[in-house]
N, C-alpha and C. Protein backbone atom coordinates (compact mmCIF):
# COMPACT_ATOMS: atom_id res chain seq x y z
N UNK A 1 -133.45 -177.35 102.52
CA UNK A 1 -133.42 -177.07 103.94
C UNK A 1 -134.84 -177.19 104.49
N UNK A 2 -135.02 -178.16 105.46
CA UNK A 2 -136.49 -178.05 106.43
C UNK A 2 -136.63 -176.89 107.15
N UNK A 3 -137.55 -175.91 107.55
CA UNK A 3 -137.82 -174.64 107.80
C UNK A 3 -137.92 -175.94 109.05
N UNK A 4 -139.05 -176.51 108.95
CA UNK A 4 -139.69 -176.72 110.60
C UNK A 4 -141.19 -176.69 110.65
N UNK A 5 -141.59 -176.53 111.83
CA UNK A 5 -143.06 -176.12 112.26
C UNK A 5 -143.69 -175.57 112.77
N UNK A 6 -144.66 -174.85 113.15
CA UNK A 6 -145.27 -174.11 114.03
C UNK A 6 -146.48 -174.53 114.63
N UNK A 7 -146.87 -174.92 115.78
CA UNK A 7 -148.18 -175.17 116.53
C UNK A 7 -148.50 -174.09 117.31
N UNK A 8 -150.19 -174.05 116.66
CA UNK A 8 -150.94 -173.47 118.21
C UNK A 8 -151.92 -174.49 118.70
N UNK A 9 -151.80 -174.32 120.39
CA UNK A 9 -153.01 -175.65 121.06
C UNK A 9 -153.93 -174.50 122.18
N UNK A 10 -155.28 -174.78 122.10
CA UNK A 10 -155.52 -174.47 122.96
C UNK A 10 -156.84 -175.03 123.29
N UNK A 11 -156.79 -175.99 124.68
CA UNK A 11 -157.70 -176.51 125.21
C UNK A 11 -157.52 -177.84 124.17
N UNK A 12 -158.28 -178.38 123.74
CA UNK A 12 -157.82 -179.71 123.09
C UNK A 12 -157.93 -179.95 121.18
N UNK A 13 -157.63 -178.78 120.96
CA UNK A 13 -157.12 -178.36 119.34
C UNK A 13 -155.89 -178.24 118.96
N UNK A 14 -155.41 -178.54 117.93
CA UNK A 14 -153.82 -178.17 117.89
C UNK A 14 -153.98 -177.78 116.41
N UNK A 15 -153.06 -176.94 115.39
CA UNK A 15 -153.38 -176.65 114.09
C UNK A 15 -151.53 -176.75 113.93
N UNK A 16 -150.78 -177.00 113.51
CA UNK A 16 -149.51 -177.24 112.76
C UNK A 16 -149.50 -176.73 111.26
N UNK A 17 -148.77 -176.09 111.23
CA UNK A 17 -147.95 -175.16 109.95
C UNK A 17 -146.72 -175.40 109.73
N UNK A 18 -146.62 -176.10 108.32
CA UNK A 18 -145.43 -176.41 107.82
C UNK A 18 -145.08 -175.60 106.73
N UNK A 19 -145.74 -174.91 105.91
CA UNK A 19 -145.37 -174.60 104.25
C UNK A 19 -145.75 -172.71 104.49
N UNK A 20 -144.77 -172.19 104.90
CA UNK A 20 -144.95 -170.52 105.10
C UNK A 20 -144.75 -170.21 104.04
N UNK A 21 -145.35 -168.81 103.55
CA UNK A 21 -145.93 -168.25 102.37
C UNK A 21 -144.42 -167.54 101.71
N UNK A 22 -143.64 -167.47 102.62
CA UNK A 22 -142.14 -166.14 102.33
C UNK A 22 -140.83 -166.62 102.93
N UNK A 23 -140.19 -165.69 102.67
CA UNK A 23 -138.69 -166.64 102.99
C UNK A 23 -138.20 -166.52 104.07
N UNK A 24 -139.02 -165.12 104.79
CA UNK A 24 -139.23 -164.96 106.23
C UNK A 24 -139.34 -165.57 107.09
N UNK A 25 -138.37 -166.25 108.10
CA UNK A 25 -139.48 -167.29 108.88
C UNK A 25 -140.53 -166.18 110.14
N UNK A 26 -141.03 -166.76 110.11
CA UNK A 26 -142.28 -166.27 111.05
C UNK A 26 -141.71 -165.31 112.89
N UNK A 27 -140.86 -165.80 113.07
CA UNK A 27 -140.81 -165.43 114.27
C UNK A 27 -139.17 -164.42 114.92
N UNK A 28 -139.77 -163.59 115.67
CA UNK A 28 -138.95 -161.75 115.83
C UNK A 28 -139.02 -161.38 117.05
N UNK A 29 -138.58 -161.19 117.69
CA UNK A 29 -138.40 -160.60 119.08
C UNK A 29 -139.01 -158.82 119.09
N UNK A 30 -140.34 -158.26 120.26
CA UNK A 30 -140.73 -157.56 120.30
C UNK A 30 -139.73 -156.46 120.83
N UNK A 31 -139.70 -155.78 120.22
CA UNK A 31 -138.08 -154.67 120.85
C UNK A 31 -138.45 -154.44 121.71
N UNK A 32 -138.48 -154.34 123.05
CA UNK A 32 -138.86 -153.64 124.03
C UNK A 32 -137.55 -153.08 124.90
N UNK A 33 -136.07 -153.48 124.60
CA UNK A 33 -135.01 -153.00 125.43
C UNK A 33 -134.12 -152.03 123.76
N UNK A 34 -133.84 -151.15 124.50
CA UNK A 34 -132.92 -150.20 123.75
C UNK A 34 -131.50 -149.68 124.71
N UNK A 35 -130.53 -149.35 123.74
CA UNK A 35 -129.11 -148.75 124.25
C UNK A 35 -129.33 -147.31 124.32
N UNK A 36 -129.27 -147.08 125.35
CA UNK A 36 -128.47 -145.04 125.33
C UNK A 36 -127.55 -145.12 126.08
N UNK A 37 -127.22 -144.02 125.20
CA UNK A 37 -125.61 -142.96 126.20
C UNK A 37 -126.13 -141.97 126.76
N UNK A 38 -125.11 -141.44 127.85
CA UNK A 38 -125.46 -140.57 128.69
C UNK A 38 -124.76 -139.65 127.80
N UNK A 39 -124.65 -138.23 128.63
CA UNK A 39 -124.02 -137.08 128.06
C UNK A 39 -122.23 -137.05 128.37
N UNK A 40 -122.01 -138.07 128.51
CA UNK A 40 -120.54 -138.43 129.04
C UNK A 40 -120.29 -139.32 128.33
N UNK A 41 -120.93 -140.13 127.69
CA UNK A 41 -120.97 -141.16 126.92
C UNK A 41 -121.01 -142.88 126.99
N UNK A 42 -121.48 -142.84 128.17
CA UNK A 42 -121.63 -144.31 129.04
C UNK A 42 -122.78 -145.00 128.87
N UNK A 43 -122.65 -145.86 128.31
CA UNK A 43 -123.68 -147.01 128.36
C UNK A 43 -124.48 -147.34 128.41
N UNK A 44 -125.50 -147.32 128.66
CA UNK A 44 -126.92 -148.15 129.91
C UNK A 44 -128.26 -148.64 129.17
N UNK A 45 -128.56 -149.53 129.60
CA UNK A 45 -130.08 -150.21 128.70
C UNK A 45 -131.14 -149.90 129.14
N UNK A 46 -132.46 -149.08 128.50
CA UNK A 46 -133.38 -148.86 128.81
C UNK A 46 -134.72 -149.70 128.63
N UNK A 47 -135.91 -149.94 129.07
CA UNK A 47 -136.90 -150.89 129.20
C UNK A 47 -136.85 -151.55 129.90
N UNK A 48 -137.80 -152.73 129.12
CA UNK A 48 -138.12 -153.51 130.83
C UNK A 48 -136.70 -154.49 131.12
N UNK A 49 -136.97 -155.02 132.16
CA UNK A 49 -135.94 -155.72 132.50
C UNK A 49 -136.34 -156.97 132.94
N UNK A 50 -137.28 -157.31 131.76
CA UNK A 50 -137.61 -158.68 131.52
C UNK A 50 -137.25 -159.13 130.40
N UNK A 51 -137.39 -160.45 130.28
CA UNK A 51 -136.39 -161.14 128.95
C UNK A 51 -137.60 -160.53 127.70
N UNK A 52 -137.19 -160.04 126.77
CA UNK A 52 -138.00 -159.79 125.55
C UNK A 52 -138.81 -160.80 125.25
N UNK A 53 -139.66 -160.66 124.65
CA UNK A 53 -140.66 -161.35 124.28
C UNK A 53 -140.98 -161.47 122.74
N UNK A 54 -141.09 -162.79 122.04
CA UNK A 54 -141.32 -163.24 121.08
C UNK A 54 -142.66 -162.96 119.97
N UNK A 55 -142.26 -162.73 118.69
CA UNK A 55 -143.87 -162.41 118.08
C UNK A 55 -143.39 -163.53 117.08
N UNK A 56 -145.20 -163.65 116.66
CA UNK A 56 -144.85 -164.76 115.54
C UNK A 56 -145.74 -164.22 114.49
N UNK A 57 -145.58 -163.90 113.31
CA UNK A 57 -146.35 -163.32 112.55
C UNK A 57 -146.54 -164.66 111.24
N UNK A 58 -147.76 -165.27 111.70
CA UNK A 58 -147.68 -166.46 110.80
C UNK A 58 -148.12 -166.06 109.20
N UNK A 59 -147.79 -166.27 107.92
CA UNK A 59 -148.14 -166.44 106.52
C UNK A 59 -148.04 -167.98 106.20
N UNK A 60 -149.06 -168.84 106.22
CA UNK A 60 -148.95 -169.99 106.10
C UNK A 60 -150.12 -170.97 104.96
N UNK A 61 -149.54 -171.80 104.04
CA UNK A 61 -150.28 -172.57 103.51
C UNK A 61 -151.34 -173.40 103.92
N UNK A 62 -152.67 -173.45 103.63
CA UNK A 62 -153.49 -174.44 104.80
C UNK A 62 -154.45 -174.99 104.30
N UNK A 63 -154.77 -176.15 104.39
CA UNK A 63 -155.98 -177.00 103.92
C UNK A 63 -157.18 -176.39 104.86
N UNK A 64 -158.30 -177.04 104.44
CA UNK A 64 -159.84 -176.16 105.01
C UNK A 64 -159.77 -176.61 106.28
N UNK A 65 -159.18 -177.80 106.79
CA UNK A 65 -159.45 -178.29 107.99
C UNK A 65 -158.45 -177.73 109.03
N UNK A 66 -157.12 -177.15 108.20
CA UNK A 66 -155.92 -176.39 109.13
C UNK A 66 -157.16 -175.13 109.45
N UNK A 67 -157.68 -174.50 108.38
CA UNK A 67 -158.23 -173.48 108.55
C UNK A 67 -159.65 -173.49 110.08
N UNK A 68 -160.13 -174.58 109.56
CA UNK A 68 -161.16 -174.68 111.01
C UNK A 68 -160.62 -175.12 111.85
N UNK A 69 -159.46 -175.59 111.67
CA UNK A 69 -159.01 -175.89 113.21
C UNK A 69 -158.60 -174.22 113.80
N UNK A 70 -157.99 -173.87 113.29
CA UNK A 70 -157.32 -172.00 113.37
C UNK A 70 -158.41 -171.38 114.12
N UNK A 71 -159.73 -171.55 113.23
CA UNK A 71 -160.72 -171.02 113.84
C UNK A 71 -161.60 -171.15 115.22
N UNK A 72 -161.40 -172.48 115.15
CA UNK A 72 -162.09 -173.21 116.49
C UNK A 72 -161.15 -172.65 117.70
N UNK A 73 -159.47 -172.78 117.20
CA UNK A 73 -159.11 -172.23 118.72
C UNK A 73 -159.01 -170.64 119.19
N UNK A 74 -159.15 -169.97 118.04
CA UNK A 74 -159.48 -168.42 117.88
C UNK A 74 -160.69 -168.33 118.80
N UNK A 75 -161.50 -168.39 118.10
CA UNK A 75 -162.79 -168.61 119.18
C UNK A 75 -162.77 -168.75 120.25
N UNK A 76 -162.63 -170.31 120.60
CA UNK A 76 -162.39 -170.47 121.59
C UNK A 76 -161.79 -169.36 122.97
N UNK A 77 -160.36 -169.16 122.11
CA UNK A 77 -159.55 -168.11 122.94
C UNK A 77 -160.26 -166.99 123.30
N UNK A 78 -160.58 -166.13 122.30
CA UNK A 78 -161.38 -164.79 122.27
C UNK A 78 -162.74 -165.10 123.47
N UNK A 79 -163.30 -165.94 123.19
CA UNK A 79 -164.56 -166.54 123.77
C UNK A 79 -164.33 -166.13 125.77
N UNK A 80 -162.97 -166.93 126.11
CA UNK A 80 -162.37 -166.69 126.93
C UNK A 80 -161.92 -165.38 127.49
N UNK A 81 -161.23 -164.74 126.41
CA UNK A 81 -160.82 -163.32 126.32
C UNK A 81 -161.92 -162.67 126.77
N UNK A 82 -162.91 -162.52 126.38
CA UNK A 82 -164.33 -161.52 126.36
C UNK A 82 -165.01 -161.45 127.84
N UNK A 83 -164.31 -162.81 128.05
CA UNK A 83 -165.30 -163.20 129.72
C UNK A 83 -164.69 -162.44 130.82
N UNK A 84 -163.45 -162.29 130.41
CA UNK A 84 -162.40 -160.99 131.47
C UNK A 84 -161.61 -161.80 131.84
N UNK A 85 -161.15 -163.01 131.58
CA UNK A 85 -160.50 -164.06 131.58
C UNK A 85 -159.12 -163.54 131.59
N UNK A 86 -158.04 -163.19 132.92
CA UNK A 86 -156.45 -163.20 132.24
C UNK A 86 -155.78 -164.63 131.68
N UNK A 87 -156.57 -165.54 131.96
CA UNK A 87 -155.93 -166.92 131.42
C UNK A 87 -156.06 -167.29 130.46
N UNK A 88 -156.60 -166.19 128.85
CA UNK A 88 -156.81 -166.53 128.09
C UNK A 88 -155.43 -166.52 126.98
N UNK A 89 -154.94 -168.17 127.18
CA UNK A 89 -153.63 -168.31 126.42
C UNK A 89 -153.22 -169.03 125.65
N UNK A 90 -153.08 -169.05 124.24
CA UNK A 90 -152.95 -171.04 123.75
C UNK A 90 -151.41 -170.71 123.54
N UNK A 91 -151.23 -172.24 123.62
CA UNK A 91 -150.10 -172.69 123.77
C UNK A 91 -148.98 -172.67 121.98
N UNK A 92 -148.02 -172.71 122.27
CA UNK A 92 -147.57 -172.61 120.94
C UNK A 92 -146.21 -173.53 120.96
N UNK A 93 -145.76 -173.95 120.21
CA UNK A 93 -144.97 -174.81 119.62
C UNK A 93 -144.26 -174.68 118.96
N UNK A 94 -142.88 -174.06 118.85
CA UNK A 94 -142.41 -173.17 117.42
C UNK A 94 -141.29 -174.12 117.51
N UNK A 95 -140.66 -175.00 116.23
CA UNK A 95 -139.83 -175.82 115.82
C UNK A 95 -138.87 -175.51 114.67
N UNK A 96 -139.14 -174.15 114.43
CA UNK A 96 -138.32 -174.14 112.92
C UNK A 96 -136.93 -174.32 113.59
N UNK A 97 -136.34 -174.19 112.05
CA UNK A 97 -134.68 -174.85 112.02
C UNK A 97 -133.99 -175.45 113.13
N UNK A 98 -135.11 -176.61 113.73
CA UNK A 98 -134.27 -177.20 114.75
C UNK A 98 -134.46 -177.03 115.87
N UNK A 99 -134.65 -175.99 116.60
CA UNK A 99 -134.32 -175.87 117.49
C UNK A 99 -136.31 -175.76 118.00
N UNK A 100 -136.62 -176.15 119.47
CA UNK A 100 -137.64 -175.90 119.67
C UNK A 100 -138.22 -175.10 120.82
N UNK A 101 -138.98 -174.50 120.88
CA UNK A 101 -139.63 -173.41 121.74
C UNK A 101 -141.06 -173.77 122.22
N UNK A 102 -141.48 -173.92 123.84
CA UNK A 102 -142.42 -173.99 123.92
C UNK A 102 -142.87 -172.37 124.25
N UNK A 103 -144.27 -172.13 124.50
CA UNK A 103 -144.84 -170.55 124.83
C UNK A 103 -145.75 -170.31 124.95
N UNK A 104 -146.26 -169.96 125.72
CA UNK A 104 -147.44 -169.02 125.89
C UNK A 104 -147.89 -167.73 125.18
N UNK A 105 -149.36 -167.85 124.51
CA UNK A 105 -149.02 -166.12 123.44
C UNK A 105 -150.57 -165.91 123.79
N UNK A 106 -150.92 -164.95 122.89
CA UNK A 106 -152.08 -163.79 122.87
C UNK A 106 -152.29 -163.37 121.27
N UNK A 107 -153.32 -164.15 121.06
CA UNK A 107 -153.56 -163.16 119.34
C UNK A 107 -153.21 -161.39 119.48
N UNK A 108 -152.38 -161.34 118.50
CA UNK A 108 -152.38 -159.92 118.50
C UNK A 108 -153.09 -159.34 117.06
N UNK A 109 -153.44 -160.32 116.60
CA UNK A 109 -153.60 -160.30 115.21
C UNK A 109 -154.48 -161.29 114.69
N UNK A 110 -156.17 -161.07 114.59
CA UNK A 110 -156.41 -162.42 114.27
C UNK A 110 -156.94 -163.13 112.88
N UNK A 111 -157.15 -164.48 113.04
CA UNK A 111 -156.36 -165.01 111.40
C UNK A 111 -157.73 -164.29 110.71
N UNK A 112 -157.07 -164.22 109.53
CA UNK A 112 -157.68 -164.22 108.08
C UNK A 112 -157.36 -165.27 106.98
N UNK A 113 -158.05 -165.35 106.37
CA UNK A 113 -157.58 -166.46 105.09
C UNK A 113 -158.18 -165.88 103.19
N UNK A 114 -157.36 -166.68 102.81
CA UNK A 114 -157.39 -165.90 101.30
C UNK A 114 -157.29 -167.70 100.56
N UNK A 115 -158.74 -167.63 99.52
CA UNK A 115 -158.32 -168.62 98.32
C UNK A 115 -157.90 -168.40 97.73
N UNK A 116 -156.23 -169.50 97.70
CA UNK A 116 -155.18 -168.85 96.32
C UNK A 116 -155.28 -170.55 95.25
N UNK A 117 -155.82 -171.08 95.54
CA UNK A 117 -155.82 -172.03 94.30
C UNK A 117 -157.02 -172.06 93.58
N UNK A 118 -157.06 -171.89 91.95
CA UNK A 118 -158.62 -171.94 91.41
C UNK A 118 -159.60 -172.95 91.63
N UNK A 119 -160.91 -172.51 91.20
CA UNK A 119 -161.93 -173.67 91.09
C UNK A 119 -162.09 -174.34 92.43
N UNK A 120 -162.22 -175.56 92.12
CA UNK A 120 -162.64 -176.20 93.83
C UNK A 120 -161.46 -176.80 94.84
N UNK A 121 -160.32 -176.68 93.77
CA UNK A 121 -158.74 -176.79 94.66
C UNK A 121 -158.94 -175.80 95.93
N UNK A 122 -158.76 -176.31 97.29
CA UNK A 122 -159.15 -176.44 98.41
C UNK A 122 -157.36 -175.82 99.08
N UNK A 123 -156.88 -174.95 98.58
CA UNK A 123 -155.81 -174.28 98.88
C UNK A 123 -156.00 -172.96 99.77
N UNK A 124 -155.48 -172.92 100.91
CA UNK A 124 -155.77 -171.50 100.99
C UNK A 124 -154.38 -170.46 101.99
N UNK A 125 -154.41 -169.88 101.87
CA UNK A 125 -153.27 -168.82 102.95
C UNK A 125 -153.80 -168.54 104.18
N UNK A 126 -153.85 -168.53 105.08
CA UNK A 126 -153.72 -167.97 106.32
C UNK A 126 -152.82 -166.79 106.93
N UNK A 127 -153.11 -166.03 107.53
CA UNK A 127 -152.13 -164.75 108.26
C UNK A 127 -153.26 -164.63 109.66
N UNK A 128 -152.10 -164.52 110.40
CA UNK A 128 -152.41 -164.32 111.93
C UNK A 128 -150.95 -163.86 112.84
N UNK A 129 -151.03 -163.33 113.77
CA UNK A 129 -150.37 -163.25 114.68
C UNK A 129 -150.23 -163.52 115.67
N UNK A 130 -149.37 -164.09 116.82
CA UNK A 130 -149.55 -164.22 118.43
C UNK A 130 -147.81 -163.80 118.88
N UNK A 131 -148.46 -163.10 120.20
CA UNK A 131 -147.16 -162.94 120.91
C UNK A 131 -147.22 -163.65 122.08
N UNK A 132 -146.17 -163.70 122.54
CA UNK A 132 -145.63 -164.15 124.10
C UNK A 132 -146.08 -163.41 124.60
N UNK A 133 -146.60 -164.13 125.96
CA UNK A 133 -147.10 -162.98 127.34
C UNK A 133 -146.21 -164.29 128.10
């Protein structure tokens, strides 16, 4: 089975993730709406009453150059972020199983990387997060 892909772009970088670390795919809806009953026992949905919003919690396989690309648009973003910038947003691309999603997100989480192959094998993991705004 093809999982798919994941892009982040921002400003004129793009980094694509194909080979996720778990069987998880990456992406979960932020709970923000819940069910209660009244004391009569009726119905009603609480929160916002905007469409939920998407998280993507990436674990992904990555060559050094996925990795500086990751970094360059991190930067970048944050760089933006710091200036008081609300337009600080990269774009995302989410393709798994088919179906595709464009989006707007916000590091909520930003990347780290881990060498998992020995010696000078040029393997590494990535973990990061972004949500929808």
């Amino acid at each position: 089975m093809t999982v798919g892909t994941f892009s982040v772009n921002f400003e004129s970088t793009t980094v694509t993730f194909d080979k996720f670390s778990g069987e998880d795919l990456p992406r979960a809806f932020l709970e923000q709406a819940t069910l209660e009953f009244s004391a009569l026992g009726v119905a009603y949905s609480t929160g916002s009453t905007k469409r939920q919003k998407r998280i993507w919690s990436i674990a992904a396989y990555a060559s050094q150059a996925q990795w500086q690309s990751l970094l360059d648009i991190f930067t970048g973003w944050d760089n933006l972020r710091a200036s008081g910038s609300n337009l600080a947003r990269v774009n995302i691309v989410d393709s798994l199983l088919g179906s595709t999603i464009t989006a707007e997100g916000f590091f909520t989480s930003p990347p780290s990387i881990s060498k998992i192959a020995p010696g000078n094998n040029a393997l590494f993991l990535v973990t990061f997060a972004v949500t929808e705004v």
